[in-house]
PDB file of N, CA and C in Angstrom:
ATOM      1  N   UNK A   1     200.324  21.746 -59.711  1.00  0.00           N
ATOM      2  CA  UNK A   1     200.823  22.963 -59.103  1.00  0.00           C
ATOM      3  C   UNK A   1     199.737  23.521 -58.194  1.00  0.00           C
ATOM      4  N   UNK A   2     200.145  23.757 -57.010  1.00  0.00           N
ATOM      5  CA  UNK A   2     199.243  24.228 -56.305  1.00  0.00           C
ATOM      6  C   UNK A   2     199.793  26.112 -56.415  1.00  0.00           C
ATOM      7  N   UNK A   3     198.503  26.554 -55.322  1.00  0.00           N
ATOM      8  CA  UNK A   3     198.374  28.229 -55.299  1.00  0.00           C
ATOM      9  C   UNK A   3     198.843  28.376 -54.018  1.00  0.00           C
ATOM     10  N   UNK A   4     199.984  29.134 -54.031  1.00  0.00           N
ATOM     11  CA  UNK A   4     200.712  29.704 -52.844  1.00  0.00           C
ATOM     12  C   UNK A   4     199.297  30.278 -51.831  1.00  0.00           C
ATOM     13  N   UNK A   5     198.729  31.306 -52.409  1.00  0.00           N
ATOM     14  CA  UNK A   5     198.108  31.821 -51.535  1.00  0.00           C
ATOM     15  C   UNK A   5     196.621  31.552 -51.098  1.00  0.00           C
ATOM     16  N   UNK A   6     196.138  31.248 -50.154  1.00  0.00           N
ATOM     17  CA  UNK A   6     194.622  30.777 -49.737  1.00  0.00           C
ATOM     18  C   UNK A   6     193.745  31.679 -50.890  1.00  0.00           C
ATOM     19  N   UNK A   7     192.469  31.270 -51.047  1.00  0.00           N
ATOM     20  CA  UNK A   7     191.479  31.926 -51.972  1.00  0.00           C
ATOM     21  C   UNK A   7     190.968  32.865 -51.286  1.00  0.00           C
ATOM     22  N   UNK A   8     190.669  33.829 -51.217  1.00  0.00           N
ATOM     23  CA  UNK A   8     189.836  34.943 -50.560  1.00  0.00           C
ATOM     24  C   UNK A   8     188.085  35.065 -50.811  1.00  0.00           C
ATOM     25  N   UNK A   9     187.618  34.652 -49.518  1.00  0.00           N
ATOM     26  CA  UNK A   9     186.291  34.489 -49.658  1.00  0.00           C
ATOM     27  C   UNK A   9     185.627  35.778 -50.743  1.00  0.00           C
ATOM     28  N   UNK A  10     184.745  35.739 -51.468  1.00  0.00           N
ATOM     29  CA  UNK A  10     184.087  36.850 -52.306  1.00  0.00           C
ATOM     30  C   UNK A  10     183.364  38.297 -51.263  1.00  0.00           C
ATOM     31  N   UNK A  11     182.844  37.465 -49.849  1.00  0.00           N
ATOM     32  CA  UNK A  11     182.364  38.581 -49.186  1.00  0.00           C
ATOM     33  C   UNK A  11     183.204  39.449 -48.658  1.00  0.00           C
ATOM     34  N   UNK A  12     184.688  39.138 -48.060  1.00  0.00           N
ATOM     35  CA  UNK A  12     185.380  39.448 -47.827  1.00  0.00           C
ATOM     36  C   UNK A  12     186.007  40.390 -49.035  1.00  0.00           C
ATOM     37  N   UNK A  13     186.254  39.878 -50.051  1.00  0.00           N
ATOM     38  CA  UNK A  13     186.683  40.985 -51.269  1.00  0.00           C
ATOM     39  C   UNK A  13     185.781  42.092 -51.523  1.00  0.00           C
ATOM     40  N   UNK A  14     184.686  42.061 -51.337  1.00  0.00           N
ATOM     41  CA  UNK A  14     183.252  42.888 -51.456  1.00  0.00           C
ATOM     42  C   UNK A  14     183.257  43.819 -50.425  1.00  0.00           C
ATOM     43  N   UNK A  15     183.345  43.312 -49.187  1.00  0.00           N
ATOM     44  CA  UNK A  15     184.206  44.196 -48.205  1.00  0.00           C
ATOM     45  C   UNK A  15     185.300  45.236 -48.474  1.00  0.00           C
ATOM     46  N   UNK A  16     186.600  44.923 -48.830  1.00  0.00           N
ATOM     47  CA  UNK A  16     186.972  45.429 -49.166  1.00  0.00           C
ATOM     48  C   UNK A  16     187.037  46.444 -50.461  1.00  0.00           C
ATOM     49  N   UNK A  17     186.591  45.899 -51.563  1.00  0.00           N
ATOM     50  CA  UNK A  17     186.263  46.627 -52.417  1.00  0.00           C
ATOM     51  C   UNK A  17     185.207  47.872 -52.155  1.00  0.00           C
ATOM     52  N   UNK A  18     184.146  47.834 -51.121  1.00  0.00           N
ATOM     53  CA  UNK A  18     183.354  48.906 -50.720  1.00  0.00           C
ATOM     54  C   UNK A  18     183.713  49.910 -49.953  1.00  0.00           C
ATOM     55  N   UNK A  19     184.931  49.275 -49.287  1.00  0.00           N
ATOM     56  CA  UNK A  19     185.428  50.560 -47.965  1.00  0.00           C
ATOM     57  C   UNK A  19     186.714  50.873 -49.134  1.00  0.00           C
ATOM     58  N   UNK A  20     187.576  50.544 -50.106  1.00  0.00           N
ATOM     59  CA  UNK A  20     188.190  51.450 -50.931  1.00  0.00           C
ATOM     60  C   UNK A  20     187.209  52.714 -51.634  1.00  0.00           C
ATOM     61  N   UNK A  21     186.362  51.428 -52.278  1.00  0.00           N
ATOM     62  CA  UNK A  21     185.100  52.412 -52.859  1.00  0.00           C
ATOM     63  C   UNK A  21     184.425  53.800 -52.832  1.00  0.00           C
ATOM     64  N   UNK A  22     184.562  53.769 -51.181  1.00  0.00           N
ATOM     65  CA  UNK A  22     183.888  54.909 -50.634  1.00  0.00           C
ATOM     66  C   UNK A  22     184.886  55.562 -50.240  1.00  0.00           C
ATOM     67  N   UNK A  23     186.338  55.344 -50.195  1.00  0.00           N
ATOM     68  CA  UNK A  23     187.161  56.334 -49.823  1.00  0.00           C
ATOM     69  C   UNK A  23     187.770  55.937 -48.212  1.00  0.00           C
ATOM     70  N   UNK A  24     186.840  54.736 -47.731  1.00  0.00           N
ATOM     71  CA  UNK A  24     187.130  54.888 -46.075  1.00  0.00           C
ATOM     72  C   UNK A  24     188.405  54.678 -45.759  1.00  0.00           C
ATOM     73  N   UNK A  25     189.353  54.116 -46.602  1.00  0.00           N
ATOM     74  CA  UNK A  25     190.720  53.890 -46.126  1.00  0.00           C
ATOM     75  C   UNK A  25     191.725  54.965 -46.546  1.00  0.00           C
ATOM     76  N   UNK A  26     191.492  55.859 -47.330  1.00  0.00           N
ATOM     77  CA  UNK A  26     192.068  57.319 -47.511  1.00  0.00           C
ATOM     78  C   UNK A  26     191.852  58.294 -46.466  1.00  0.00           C
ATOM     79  N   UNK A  27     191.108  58.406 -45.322  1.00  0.00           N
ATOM     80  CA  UNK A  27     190.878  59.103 -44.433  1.00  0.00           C
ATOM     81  C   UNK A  27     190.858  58.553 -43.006  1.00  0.00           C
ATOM     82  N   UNK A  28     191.210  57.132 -43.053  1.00  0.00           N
ATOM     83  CA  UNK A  28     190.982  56.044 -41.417  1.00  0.00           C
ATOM     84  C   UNK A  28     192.829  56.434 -41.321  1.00  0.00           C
ATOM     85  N   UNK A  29     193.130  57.091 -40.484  1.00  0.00           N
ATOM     86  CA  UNK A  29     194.643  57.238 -40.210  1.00  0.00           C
ATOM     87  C   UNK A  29     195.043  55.892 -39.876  1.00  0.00           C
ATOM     88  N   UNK A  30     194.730  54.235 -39.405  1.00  0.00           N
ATOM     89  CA  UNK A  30     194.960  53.374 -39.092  1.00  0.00           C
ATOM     90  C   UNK A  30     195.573  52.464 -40.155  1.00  0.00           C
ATOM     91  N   UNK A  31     194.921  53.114 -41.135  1.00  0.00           N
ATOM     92  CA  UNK A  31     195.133  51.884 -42.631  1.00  0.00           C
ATOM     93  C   UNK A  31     196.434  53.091 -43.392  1.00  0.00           C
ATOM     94  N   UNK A  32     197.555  53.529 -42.655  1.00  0.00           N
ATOM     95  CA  UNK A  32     198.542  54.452 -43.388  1.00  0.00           C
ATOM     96  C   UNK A  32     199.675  53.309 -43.671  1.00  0.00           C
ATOM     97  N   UNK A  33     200.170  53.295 -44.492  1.00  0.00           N
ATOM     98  CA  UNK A  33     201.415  52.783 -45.472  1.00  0.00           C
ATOM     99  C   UNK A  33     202.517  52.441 -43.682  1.00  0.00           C
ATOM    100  N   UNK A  34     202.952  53.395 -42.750  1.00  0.00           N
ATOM    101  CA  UNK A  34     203.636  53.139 -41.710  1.00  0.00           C
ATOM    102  C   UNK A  34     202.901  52.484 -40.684  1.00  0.00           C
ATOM    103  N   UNK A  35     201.387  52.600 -40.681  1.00  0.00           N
ATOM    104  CA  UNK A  35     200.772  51.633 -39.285  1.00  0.00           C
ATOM    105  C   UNK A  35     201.102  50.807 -39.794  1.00  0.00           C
ATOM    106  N   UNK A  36     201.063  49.944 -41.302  1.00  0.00           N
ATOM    107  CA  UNK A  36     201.124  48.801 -41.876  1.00  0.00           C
ATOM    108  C   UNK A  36     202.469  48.379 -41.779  1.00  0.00           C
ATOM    109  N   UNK A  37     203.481  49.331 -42.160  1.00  0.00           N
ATOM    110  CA  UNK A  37     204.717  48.653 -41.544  1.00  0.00           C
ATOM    111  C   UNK A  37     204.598  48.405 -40.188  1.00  0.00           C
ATOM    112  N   UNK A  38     204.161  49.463 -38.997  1.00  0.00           N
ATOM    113  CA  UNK A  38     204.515  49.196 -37.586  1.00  0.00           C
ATOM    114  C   UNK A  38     203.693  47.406 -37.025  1.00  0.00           C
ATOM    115  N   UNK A  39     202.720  47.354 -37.444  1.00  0.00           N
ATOM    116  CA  UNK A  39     202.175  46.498 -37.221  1.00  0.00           C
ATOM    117  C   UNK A  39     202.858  44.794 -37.509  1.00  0.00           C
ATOM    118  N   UNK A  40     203.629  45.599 -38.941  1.00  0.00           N
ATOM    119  CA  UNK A  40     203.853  43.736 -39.427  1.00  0.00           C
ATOM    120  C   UNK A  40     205.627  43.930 -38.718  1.00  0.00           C
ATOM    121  N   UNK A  41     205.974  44.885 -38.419  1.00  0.00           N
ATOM    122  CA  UNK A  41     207.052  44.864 -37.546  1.00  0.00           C
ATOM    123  C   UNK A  41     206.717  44.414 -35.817  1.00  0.00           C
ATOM    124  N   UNK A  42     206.465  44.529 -35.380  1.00  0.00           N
ATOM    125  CA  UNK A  42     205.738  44.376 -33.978  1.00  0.00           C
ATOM    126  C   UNK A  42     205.105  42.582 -34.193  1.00  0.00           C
ATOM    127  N   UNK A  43     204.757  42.241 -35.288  1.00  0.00           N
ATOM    128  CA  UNK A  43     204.471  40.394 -35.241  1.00  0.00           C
ATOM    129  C   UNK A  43     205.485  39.798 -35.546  1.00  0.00           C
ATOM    130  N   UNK A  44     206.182  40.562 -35.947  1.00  0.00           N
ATOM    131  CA  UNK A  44     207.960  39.739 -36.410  1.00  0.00           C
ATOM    132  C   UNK A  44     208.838  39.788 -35.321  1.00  0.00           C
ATOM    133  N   UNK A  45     208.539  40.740 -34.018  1.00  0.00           N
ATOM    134  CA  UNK A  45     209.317  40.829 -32.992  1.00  0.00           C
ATOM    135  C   UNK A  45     208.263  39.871 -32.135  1.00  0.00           C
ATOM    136  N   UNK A  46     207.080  39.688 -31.723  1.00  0.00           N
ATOM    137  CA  UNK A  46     206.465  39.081 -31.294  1.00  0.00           C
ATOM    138  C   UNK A  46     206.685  37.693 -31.651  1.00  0.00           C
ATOM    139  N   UNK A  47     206.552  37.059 -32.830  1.00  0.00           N
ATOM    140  CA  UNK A  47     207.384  35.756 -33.146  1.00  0.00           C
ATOM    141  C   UNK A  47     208.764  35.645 -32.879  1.00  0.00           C
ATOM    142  N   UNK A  48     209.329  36.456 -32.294  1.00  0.00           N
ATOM    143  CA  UNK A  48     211.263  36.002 -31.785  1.00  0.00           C
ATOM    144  C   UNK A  48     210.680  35.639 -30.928  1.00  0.00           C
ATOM    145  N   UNK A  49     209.974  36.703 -30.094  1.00  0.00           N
ATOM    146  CA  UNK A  49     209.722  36.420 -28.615  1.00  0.00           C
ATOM    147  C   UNK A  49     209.400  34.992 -28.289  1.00  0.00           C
ATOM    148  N   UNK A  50     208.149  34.632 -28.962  1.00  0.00           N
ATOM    149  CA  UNK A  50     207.487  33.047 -28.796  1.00  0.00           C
ATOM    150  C   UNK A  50     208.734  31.741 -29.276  1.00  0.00           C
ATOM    151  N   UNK A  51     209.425  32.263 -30.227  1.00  0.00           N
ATOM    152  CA  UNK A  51     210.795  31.037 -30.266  1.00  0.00           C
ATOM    153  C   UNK A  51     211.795  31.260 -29.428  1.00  0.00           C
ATOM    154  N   UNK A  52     211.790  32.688 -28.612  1.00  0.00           N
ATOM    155  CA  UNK A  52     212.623  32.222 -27.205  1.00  0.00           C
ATOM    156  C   UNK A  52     211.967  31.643 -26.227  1.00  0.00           C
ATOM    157  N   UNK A  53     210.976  32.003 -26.454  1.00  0.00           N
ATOM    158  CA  UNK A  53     210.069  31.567 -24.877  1.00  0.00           C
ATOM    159  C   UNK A  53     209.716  29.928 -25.364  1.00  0.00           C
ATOM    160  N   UNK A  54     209.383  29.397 -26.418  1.00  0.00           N
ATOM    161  CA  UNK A  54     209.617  27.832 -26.319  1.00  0.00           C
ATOM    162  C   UNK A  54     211.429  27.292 -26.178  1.00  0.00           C
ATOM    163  N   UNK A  55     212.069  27.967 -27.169  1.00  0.00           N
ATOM    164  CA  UNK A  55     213.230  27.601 -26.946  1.00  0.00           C
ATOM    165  C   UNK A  55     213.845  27.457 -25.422  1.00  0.00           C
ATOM    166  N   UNK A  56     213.457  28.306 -24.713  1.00  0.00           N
ATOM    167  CA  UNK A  56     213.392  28.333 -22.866  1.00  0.00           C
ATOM    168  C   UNK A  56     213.139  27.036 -22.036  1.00  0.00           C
ATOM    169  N   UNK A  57     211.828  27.003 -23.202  1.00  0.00           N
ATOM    170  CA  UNK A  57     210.974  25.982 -22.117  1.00  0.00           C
ATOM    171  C   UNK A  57     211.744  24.543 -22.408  1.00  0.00           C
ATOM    172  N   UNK A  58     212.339  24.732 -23.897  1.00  0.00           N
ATOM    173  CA  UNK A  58     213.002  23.068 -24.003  1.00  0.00           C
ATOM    174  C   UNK A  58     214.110  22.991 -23.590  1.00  0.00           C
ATOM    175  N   UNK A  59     215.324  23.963 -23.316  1.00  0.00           N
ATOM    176  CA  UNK A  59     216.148  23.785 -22.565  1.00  0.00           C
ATOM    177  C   UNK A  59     216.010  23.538 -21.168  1.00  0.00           C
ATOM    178  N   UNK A  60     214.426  24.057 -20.330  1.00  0.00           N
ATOM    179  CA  UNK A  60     214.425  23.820 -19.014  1.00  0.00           C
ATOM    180  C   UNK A  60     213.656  22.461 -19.160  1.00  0.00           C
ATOM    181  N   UNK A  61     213.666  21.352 -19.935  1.00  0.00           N
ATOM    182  CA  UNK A  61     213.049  20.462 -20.216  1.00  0.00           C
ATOM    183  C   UNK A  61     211.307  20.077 -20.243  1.00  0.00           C
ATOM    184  N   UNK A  62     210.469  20.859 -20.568  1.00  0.00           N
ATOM    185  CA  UNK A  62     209.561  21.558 -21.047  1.00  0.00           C
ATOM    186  C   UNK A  62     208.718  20.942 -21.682  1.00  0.00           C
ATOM    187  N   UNK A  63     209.914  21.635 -22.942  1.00  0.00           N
ATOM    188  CA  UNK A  63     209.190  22.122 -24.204  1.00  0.00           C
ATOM    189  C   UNK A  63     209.106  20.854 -25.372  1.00  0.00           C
ATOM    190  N   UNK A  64     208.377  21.043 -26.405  1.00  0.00           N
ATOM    191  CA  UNK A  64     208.052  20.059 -27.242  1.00  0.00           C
ATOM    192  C   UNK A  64     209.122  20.454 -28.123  1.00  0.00           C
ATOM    193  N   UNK A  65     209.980  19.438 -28.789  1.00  0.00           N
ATOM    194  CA  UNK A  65     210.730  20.010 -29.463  1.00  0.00           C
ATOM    195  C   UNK A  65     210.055  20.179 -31.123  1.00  0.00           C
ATOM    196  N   UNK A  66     209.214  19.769 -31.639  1.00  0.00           N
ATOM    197  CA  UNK A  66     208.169  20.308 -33.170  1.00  0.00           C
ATOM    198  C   UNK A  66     208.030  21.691 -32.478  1.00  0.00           C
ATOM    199  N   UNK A  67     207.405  21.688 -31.535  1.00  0.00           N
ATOM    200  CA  UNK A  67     207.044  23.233 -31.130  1.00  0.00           C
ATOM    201  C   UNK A  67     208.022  24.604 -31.428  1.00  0.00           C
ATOM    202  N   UNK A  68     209.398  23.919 -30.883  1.00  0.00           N
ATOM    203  CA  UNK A  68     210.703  24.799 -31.022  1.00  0.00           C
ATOM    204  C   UNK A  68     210.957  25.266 -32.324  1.00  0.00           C
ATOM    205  N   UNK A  69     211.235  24.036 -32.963  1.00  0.00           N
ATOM    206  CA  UNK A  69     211.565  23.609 -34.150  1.00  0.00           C
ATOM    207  C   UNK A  69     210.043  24.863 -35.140  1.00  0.00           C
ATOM    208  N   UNK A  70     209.516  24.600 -34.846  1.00  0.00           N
ATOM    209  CA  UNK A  70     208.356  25.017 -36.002  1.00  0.00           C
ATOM    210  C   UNK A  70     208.261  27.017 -35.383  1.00  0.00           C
ATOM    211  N   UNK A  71     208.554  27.100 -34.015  1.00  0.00           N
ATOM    212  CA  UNK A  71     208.351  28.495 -33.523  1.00  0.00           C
ATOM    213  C   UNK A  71     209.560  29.262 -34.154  1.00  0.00           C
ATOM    214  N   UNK A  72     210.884  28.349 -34.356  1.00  0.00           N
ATOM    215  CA  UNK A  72     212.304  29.040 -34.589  1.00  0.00           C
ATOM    216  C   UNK A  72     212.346  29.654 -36.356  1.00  0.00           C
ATOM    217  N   UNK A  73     211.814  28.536 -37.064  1.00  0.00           N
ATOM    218  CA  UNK A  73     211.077  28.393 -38.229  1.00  0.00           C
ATOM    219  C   UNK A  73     210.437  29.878 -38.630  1.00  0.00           C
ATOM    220  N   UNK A  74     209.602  30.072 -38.032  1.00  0.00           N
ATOM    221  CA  UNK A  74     208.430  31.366 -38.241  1.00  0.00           C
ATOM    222  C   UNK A  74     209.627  32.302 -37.812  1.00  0.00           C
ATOM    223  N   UNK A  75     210.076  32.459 -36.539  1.00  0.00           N
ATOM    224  CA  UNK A  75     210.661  33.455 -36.667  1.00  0.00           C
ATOM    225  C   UNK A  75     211.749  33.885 -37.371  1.00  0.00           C
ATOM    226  N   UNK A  76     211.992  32.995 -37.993  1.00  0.00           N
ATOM    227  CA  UNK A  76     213.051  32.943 -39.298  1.00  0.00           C
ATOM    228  C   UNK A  76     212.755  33.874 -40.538  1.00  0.00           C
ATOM    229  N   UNK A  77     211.831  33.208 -40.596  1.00  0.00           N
ATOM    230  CA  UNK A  77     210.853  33.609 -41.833  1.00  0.00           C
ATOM    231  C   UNK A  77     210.440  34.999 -41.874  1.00  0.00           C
ATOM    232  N   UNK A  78     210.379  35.271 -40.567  1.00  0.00           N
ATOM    233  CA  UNK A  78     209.937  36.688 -40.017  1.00  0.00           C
ATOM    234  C   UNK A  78     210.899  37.764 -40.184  1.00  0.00           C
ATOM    235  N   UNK A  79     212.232  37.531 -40.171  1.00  0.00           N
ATOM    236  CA  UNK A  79     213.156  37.751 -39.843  1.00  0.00           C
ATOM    237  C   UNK A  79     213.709  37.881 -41.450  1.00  0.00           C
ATOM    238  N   UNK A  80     213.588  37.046 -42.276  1.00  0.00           N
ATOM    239  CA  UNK A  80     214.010  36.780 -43.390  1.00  0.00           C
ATOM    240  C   UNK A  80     212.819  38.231 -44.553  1.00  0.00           C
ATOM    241  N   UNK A  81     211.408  37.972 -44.284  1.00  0.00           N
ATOM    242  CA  UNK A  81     210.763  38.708 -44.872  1.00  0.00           C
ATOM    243  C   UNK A  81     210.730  40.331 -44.280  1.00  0.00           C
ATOM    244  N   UNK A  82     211.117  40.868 -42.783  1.00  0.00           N
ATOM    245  CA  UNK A  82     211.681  42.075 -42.634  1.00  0.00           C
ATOM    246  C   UNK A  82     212.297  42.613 -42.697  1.00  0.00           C
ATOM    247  N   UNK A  83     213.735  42.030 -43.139  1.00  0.00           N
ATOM    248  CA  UNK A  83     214.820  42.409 -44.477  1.00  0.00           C
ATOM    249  C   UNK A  83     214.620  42.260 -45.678  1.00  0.00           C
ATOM    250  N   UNK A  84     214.040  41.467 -46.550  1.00  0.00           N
ATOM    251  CA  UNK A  84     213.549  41.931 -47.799  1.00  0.00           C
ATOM    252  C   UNK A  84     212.550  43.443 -48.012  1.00  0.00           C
ATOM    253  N   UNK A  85     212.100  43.110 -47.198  1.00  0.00           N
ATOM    254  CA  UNK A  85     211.030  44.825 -46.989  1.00  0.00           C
ATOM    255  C   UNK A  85     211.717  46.352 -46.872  1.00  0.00           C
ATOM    256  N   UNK A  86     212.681  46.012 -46.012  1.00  0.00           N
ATOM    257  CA  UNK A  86     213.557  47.017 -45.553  1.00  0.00           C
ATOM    258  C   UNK A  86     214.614  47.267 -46.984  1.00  0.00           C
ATOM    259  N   UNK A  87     214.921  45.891 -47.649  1.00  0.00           N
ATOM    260  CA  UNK A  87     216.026  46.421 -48.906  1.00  0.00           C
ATOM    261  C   UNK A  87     215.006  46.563 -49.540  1.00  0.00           C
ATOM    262  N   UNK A  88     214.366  46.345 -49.751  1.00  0.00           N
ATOM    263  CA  UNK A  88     212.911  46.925 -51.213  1.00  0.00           C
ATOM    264  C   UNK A  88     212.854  48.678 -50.977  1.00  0.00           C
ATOM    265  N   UNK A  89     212.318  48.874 -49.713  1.00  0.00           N
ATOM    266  CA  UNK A  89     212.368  50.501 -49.223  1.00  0.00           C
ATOM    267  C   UNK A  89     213.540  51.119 -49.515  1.00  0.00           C
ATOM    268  N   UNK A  90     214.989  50.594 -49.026  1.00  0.00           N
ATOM    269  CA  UNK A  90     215.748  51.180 -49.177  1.00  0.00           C
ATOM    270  C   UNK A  90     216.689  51.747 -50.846  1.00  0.00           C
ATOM    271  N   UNK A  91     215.637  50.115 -51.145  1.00  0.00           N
ATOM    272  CA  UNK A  91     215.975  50.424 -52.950  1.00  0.00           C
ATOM    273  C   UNK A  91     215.046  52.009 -53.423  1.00  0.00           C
ATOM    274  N   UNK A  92     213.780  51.636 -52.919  1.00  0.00           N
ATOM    275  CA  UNK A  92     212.963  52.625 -53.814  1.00  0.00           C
ATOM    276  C   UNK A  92     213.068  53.986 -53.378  1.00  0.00           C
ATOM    277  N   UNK A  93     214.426  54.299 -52.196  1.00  0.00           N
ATOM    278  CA  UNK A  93     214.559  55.634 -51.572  1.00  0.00           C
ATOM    279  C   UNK A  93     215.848  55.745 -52.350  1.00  0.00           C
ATOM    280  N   UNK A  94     216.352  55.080 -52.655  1.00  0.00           N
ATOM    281  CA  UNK A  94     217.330  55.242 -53.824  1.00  0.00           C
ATOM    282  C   UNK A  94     217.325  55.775 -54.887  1.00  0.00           C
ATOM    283  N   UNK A  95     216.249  54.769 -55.443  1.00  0.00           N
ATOM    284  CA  UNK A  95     215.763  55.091 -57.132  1.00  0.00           C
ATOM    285  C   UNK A  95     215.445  56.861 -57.141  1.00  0.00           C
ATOM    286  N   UNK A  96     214.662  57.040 -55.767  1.00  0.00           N
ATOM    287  CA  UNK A  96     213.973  58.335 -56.201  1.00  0.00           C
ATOM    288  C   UNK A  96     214.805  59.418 -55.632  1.00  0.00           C
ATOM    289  N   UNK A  97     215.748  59.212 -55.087  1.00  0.00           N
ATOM    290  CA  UNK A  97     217.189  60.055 -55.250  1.00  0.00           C
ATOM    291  C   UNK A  97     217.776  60.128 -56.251  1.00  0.00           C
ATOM    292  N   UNK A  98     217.588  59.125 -57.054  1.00  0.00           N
ATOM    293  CA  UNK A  98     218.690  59.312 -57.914  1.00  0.00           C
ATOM    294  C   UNK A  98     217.541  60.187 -59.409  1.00  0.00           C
ATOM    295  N   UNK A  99     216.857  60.542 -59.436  1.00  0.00           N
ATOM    296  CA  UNK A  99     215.784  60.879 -59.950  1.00  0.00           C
ATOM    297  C   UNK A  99     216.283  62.288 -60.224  1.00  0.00           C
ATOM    298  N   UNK A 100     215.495  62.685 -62.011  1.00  0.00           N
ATOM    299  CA  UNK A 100     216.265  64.262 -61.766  1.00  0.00           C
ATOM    300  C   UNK A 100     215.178  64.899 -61.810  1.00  0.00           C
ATOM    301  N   UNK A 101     215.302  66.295 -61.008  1.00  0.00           N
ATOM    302  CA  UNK A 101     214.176  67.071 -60.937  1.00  0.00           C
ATOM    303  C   UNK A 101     213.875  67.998 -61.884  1.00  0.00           C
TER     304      UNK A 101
END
């Protein structure tokens, strides 16, 4: 069985663990819960873009078709994981409606 996710170098965790540490990401307006959505929204529209723009290039006879094939792929995926996000949110705006005060 392998590990889904790459190992995270230790300096890199140390990193991070020091700028929680000190508070720096409670006060950097950049690291807010919505830049983090806007951001991973904006690479999921940016990956359509790149599987139209190869998909383009192989219809104008171009393009590599692995290229297509593997760009259409991601944006799938992209596409697939910004609706799970969106029903997760929309669940947990639920739950806490339905919540009694």
């Amino acid at each position: 069985m392998t590990n889904a996710l790459p190992p995270i170098p230790t300096s890199a965790a140390l990193k991070a663990y020091q700028s929680v540490d000190s508070g720096a990401n409670a006060t950097d307006p950049t690291n807010s819960f919505a830049n983090l959505l806007g951001r991973a929204l904006d690479g999921a529209i940016a990956t359509g873009h790149q599987a139209d723009t190869q998909a383009e290039q192989a219809i104008a006879g171009h393009g590599d078709l692995t290229q297509v094939v593997t760009a259409v792929s991601r944006a799938e995926l992209a596409l697939q994981t910004t609706t799970a996000v969106r029903d997760r949110v929309l669940q947990a705006y639920q739950d806490i409606i339905k919540m009694p005060i």
